[in-house]
Protein backbone atom coordinates (compact mmCIF):
# COMPACT_ATOMS: atom_id res chain seq x y z
CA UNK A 1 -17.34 58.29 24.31
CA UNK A 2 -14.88 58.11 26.87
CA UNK A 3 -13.41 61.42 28.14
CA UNK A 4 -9.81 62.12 29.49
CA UNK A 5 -8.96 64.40 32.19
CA UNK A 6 -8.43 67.48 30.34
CA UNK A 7 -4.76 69.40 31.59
CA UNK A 8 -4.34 73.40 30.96
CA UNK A 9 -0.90 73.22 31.70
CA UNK A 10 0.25 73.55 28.09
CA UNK A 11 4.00 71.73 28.89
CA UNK A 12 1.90 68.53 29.59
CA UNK A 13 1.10 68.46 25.56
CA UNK A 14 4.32 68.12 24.95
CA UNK A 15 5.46 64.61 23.37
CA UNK A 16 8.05 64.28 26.02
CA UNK A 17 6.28 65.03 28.76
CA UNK A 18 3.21 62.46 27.29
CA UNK A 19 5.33 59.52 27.42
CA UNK A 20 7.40 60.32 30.84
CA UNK A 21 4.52 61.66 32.77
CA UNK A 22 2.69 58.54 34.75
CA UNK A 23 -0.68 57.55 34.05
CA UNK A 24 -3.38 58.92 36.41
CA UNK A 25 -5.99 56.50 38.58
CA UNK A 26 -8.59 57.47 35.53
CA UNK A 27 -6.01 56.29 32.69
CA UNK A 28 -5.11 53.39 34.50
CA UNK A 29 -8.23 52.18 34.64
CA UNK A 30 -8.96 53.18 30.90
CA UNK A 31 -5.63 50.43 30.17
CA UNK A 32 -7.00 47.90 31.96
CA UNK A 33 -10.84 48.36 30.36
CA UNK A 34 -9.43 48.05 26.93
CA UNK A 35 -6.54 45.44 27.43
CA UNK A 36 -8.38 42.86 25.62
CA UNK A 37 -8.51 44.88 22.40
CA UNK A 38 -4.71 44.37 22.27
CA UNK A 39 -5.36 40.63 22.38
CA UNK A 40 -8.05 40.98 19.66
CA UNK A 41 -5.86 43.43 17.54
CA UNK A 42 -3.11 40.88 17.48
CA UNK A 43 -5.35 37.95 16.79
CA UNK A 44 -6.89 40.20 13.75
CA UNK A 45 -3.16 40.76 12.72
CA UNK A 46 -1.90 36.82 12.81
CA UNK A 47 -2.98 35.53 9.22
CA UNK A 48 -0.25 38.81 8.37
CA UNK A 49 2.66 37.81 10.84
CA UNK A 50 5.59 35.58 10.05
CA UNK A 51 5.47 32.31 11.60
CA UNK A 52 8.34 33.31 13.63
CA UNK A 53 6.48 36.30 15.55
CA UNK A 54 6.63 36.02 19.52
CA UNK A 55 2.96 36.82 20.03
CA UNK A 56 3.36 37.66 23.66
CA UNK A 57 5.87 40.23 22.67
CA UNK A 58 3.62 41.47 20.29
CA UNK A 59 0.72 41.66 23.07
CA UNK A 60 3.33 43.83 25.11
CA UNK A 61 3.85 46.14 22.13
CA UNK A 62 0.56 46.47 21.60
CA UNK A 63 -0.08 47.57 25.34
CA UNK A 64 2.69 50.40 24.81
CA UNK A 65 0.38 51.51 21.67
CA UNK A 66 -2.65 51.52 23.97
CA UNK A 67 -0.58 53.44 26.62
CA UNK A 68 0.30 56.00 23.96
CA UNK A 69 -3.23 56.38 22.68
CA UNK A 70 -4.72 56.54 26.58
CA UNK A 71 -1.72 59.12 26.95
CA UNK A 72 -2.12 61.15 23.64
CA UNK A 73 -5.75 61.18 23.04
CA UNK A 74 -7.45 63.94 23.01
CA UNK A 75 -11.61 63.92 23.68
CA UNK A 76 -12.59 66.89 21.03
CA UNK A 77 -11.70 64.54 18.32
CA UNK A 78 -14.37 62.80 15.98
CA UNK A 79 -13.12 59.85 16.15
CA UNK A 80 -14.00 57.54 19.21
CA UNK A 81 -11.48 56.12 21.56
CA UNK A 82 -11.62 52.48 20.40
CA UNK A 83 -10.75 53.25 17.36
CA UNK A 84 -7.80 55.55 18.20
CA UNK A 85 -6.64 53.00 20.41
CA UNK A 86 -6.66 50.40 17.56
CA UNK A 87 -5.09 52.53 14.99
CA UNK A 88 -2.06 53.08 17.78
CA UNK A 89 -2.21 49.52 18.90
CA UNK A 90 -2.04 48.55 15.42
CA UNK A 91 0.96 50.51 14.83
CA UNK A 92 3.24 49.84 17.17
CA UNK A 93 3.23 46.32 16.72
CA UNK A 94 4.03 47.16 12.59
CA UNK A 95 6.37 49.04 13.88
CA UNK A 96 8.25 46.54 16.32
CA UNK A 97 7.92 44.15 13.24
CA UNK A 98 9.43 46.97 10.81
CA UNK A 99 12.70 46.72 13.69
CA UNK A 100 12.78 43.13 13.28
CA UNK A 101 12.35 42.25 9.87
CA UNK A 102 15.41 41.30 8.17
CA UNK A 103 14.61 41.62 4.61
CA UNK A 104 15.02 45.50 3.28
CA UNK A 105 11.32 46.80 1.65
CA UNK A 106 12.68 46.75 -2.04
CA UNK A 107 13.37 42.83 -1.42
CA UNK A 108 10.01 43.00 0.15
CA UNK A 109 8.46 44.34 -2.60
CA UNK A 110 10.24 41.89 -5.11
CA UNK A 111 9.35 39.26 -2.66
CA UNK A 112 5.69 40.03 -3.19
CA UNK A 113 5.99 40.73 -6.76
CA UNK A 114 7.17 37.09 -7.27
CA UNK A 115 4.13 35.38 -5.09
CA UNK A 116 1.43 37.65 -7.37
CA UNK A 117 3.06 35.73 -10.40
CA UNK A 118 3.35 32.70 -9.22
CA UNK A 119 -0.17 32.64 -7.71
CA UNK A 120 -1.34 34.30 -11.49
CA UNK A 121 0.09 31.52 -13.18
CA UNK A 122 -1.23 28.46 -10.60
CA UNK A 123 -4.73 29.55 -11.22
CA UNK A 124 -4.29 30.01 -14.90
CA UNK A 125 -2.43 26.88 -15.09
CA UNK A 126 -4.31 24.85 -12.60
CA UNK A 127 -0.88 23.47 -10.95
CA UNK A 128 2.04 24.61 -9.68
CA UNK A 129 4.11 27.48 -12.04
CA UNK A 130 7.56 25.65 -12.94
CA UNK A 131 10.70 28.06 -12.25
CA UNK A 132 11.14 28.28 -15.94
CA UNK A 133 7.49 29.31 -16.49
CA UNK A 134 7.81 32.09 -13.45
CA UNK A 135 11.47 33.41 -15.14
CA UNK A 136 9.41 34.16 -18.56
CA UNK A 137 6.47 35.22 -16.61
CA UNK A 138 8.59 38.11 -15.35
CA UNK A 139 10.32 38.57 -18.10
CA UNK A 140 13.92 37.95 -16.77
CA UNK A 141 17.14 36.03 -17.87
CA UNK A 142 17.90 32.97 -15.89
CA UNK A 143 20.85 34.64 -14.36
CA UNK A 144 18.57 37.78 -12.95
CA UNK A 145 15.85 35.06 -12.34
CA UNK A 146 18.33 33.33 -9.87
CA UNK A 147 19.66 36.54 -8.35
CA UNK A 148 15.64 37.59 -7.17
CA UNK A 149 14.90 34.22 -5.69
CA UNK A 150 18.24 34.50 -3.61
CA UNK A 151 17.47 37.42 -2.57
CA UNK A 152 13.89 36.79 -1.36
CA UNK A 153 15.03 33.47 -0.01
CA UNK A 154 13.46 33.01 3.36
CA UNK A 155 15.50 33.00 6.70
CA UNK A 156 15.21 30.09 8.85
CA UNK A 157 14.80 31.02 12.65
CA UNK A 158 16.66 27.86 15.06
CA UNK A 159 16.33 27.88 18.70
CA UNK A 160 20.34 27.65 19.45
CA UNK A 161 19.14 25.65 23.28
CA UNK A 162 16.94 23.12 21.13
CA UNK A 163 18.38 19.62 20.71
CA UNK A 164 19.62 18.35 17.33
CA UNK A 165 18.87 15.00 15.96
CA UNK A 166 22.17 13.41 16.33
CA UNK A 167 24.26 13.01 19.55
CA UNK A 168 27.35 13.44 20.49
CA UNK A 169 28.23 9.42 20.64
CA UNK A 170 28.26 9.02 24.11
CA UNK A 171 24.13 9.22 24.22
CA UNK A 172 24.33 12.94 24.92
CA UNK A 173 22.01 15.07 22.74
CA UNK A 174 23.91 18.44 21.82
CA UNK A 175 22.36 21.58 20.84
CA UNK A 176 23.00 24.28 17.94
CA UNK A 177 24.49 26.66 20.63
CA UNK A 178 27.48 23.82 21.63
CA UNK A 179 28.56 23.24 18.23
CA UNK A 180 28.75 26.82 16.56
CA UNK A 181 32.32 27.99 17.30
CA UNK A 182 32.94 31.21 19.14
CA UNK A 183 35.43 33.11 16.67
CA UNK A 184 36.44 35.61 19.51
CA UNK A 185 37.87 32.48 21.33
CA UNK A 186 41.38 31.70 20.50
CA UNK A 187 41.96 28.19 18.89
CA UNK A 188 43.41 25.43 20.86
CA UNK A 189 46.78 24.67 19.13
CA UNK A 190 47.07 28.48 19.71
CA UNK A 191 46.80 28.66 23.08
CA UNK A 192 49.21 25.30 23.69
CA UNK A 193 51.88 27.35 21.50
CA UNK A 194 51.49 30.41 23.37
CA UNK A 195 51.95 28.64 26.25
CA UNK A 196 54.67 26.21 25.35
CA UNK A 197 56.83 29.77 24.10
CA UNK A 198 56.34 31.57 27.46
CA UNK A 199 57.59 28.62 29.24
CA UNK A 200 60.67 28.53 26.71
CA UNK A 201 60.90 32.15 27.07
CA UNK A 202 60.68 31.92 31.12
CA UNK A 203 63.50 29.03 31.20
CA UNK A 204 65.76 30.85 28.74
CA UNK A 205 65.58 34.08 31.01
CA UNK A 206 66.99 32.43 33.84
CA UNK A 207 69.90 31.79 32.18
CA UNK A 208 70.84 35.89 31.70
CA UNK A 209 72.40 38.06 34.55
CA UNK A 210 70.42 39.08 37.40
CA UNK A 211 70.37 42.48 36.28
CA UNK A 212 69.51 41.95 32.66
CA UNK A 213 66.69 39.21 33.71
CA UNK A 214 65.27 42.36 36.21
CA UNK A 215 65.61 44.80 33.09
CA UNK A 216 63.77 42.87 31.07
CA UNK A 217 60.89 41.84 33.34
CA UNK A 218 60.63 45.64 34.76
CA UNK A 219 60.14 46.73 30.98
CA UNK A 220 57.89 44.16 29.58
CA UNK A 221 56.14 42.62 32.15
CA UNK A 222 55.40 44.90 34.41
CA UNK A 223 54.93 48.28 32.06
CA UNK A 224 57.79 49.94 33.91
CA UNK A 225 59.41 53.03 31.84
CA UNK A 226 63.20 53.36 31.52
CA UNK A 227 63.64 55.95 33.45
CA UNK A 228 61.58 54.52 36.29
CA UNK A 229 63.81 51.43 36.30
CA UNK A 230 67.15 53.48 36.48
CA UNK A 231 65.69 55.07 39.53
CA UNK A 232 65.23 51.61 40.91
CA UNK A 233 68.89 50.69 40.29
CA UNK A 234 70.41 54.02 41.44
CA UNK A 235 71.71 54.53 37.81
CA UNK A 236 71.40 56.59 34.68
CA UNK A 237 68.89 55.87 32.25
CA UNK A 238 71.36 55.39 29.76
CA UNK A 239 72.96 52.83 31.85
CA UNK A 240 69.63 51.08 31.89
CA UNK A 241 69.25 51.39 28.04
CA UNK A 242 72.51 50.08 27.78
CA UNK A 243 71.82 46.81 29.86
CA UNK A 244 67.73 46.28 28.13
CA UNK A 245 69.97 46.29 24.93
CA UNK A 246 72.76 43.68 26.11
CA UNK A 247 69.95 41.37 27.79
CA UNK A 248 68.00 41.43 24.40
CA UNK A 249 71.00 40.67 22.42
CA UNK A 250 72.54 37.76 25.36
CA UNK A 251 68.37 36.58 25.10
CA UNK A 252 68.72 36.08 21.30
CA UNK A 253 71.97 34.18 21.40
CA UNK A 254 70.59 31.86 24.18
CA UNK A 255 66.95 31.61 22.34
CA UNK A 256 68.86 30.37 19.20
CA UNK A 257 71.17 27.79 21.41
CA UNK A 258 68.38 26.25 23.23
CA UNK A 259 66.35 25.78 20.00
């Protein structure tokens, strides 16, 4: 059995202190003795796994489960270190998989449900269960029948950088990542019409009064308060008010001629 140095300070049991303190030359070398039951856990584990698992990422979650059992075991126990290590190893990669999955556990469960029955009825039957053999199997109308296999429909995982099929016609190959849209970018046409309006609105503003044009950019362009801009003029702020009002009303009548 392999033994731990043992610590009588009692804040070292702590959980918090277990997984912040660093390992020790002796645990270090206890990690790198029983790396390869992470790689044999995880080959034990990959007739259960979704085709889409990342086993390298798994591998690296189960090395945080053999840190934590390296960090947390504790010698006086009856059971031996390997298998402590593979019970923690084991877990933290369910648990990483738990994170990721995107289907909640009653779909799960209806999930499995559905491929005992179907599986029930293919050996009875000696072929393949129709959907209308399955639906009475389970006792279920067609339109509850059609509501559990939507929800226990698969996901399909695509690589957004991988190529698709088709090109673009010029004998470039795009991929998924090019042709999804971004929806937080604005649309074209929008952009050309915000930009076509600010020029209108930049022309049209020449045609006011000093003053008023100076008013109006002070207030709106560059954040300026009222008050702030009647210091700038030597006036009263209700002199400024006055003016922002006449400039908005002379900017209306000369928005409406030019258009």
């Amino acid at each position: 059995m392999n033994r731990l140095p043992e610590h009588s300070d009692a804040s070292d049991t702590h959980p918090t202190a277990l997984a912040t303190r660093p390992l020790t030359p002796e645990q270090c070398k206890l990690v790198e003795k029983h790396y390869p039951q992470v790689q044999a856990v995880v080959s034990q584990m990959r007739h259960y796994l979704p085709t889409c698992a990342d086993f390298d990422e798994l591998q690296s979650v189960g090395l945080t489960g053999l840190i934590a059992a390296v960090r947390r075991y504790n010698p006086t126990q009856t059971k031996t270190f390997e298998a402590y290590a593979a019970m923690r190893i084991r877990g933290a990669i369910l648990d990483e998989l738990r994170r990721l999955d995107w289907m909640p556990r009653s779909a799960r469960h209806c999930a499995r449900q559905l491929r005992v029955t179907m599986d029930k009825l293919e050996q009875g039957l000696g072929r393949v269960p129709t959907e209308e053999e399955t639906r009475k199997q389970l006792g279920l109308n067609r339109i509850d029948f059609d509501k559990l296999q939507l929800r226990v429909r698969p996901v399909r995982f695509l690589p957004l950088d991988k190529p698709l099929e088709r090109d673009s016609g010029n004998g470039v190959l795009l991929n998924l990542h090019e042709c999804i849209a971004d929806e937080n970018t604005p649309a074209t046409h929008a952009n050309l019409e915000h930009e076509e309006t600010l020029l209108a609105l930049t022309t049209t503003m020449k045609l006011l009064p000093e003053r008023h044009r100076q008013v109006l950019l002070l207030y709106y362009f560059h954040n300026r308060r009222l008050s702030e801009i009647a210091e700038a003029f030597k006036v009263t702020e209700a002199r400024v008010c006055q003016i922002h009002g006449q400039a908005l009303q002379l900017l209306r009548q000369r928005w409406v001629d030019r258009n």
